[in-house]
C-alpha atoms as a PDB file:
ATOM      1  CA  UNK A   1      90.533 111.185 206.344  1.00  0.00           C
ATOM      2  CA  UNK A   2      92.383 114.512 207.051  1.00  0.00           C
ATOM      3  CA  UNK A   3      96.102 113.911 207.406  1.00  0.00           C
ATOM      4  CA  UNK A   4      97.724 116.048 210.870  1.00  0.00           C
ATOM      5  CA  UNK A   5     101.004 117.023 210.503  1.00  0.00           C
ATOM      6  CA  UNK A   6     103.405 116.768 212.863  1.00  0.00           C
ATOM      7  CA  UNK A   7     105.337 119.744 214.471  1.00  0.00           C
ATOM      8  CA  UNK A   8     108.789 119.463 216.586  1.00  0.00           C
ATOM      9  CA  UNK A   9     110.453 121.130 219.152  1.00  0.00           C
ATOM     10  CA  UNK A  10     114.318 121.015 220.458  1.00  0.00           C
ATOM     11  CA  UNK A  11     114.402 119.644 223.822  1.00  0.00           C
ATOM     12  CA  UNK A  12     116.011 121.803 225.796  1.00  0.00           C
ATOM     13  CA  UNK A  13     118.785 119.787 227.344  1.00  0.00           C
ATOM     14  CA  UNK A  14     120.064 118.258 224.050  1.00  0.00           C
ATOM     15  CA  UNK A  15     119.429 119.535 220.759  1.00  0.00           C
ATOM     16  CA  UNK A  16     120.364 116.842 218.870  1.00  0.00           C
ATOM     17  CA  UNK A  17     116.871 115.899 220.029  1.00  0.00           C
ATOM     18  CA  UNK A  18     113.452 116.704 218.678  1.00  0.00           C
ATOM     19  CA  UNK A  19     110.283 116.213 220.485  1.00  0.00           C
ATOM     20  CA  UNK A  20     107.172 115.899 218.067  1.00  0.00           C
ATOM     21  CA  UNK A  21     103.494 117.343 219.276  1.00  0.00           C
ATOM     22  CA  UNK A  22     102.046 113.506 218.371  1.00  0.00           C
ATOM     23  CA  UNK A  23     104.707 112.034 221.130  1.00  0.00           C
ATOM     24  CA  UNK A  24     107.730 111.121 218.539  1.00  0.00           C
ATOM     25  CA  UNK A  25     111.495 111.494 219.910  1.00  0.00           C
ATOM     26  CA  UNK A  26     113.824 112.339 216.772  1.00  0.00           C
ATOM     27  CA  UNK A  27     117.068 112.115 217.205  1.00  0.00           C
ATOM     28  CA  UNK A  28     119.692 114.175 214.587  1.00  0.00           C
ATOM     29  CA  UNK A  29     122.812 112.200 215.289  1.00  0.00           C
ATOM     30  CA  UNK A  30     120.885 109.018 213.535  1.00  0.00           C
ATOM     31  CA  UNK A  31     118.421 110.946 211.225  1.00  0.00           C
ATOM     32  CA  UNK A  32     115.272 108.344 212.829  1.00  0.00           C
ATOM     33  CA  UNK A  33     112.912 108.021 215.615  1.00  0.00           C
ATOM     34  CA  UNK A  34     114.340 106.549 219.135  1.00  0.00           C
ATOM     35  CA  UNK A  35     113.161 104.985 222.063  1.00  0.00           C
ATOM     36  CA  UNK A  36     112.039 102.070 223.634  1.00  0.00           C
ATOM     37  CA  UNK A  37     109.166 100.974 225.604  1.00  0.00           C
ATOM     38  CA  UNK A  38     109.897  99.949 229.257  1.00  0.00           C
ATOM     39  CA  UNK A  39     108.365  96.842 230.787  1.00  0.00           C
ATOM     40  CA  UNK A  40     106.218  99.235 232.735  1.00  0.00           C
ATOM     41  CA  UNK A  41     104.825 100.502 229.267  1.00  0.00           C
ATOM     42  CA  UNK A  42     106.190 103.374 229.087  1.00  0.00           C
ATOM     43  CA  UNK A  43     108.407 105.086 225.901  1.00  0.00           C
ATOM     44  CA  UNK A  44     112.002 106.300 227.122  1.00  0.00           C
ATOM     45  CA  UNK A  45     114.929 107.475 225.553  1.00  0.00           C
ATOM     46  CA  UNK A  46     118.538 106.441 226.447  1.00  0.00           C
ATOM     47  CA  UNK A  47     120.894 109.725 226.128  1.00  0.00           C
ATOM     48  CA  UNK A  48     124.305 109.589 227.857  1.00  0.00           C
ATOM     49  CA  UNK A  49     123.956 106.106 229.500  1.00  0.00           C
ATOM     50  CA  UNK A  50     120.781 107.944 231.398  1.00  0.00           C
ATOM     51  CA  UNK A  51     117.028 106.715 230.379  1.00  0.00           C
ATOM     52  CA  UNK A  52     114.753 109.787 229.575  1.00  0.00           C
ATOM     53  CA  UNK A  53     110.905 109.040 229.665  1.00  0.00           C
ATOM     54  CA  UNK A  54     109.107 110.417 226.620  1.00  0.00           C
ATOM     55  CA  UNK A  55     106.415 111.763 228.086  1.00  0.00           C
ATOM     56  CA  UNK A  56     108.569 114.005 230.596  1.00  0.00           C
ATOM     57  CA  UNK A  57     110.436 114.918 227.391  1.00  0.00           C
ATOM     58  CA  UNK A  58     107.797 115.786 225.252  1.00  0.00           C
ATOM     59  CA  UNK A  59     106.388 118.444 228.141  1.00  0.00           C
ATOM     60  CA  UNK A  60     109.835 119.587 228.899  1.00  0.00           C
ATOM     61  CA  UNK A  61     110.002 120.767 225.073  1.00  0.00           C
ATOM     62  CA  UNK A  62     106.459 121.666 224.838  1.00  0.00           C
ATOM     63  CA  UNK A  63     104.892 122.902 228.223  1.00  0.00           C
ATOM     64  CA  UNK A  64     108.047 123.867 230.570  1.00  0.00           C
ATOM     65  CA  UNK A  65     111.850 123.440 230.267  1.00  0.00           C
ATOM     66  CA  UNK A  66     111.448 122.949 234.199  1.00  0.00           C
ATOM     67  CA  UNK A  67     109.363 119.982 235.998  1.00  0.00           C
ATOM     68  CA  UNK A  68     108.548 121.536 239.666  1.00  0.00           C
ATOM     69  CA  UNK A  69     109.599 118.629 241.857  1.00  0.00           C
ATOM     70  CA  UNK A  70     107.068 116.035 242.800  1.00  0.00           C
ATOM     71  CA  UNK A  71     105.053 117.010 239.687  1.00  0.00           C
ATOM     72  CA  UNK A  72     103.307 114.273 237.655  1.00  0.00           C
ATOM     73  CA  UNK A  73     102.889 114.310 234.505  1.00  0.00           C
ATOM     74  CA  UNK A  74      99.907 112.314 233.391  1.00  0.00           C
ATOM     75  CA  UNK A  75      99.068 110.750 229.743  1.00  0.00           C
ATOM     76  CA  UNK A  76      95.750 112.515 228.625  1.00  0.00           C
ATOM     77  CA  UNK A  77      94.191 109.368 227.136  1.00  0.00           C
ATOM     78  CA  UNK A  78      95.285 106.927 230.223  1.00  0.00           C
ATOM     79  CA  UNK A  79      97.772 105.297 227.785  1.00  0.00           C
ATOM     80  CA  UNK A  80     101.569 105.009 228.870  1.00  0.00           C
ATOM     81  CA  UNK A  81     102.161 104.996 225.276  1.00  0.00           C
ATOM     82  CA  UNK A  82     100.730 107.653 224.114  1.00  0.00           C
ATOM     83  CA  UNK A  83     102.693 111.058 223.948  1.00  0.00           C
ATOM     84  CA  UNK A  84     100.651 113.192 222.405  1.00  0.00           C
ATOM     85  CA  UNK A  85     100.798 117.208 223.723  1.00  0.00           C
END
């Protein structure tokens, strides 16, 4: 089985955060990967006392620094989990 690497990208409002293109939040301040998953399912990251969903993140680094308001952004597999770009 072929091995995919993974590839990050600063997040544009901290960069003391990476975003990875298989859904992975790195953060540099503890060297390791962060977040949590919510009782809704989904993966978020705490940053300044303020809860970041992964899945926003990981377009916001990828896709667009900017979410146009009352945008979605949908998992492609149906899974809350799953991050992947």
């Amino acid at each position: 089985m072929k091995r995919v690497k993974e590839h990050f990208r600063v997040w544009p409002y901290n960069p003391n955060y990476l975003c990875g293109s298989k859904g992975t939040i790195f953060s540099l301040h503890t060297l390791r990967e962060v977040g949590s998953v919510t009782m809704y399912g989904y993966k978020c990251v705490s940053i300044c006392k303020k809860w970041h969903p992964a899945h926003r993140m990981i377009y916001q680094a990828w896709i667009n620094p900017v979410i146009p308001k009352g945008m979605q952004i949908n998992h492609k597999s149906g899974l809350k989990t799953d991050n992947r770009v």
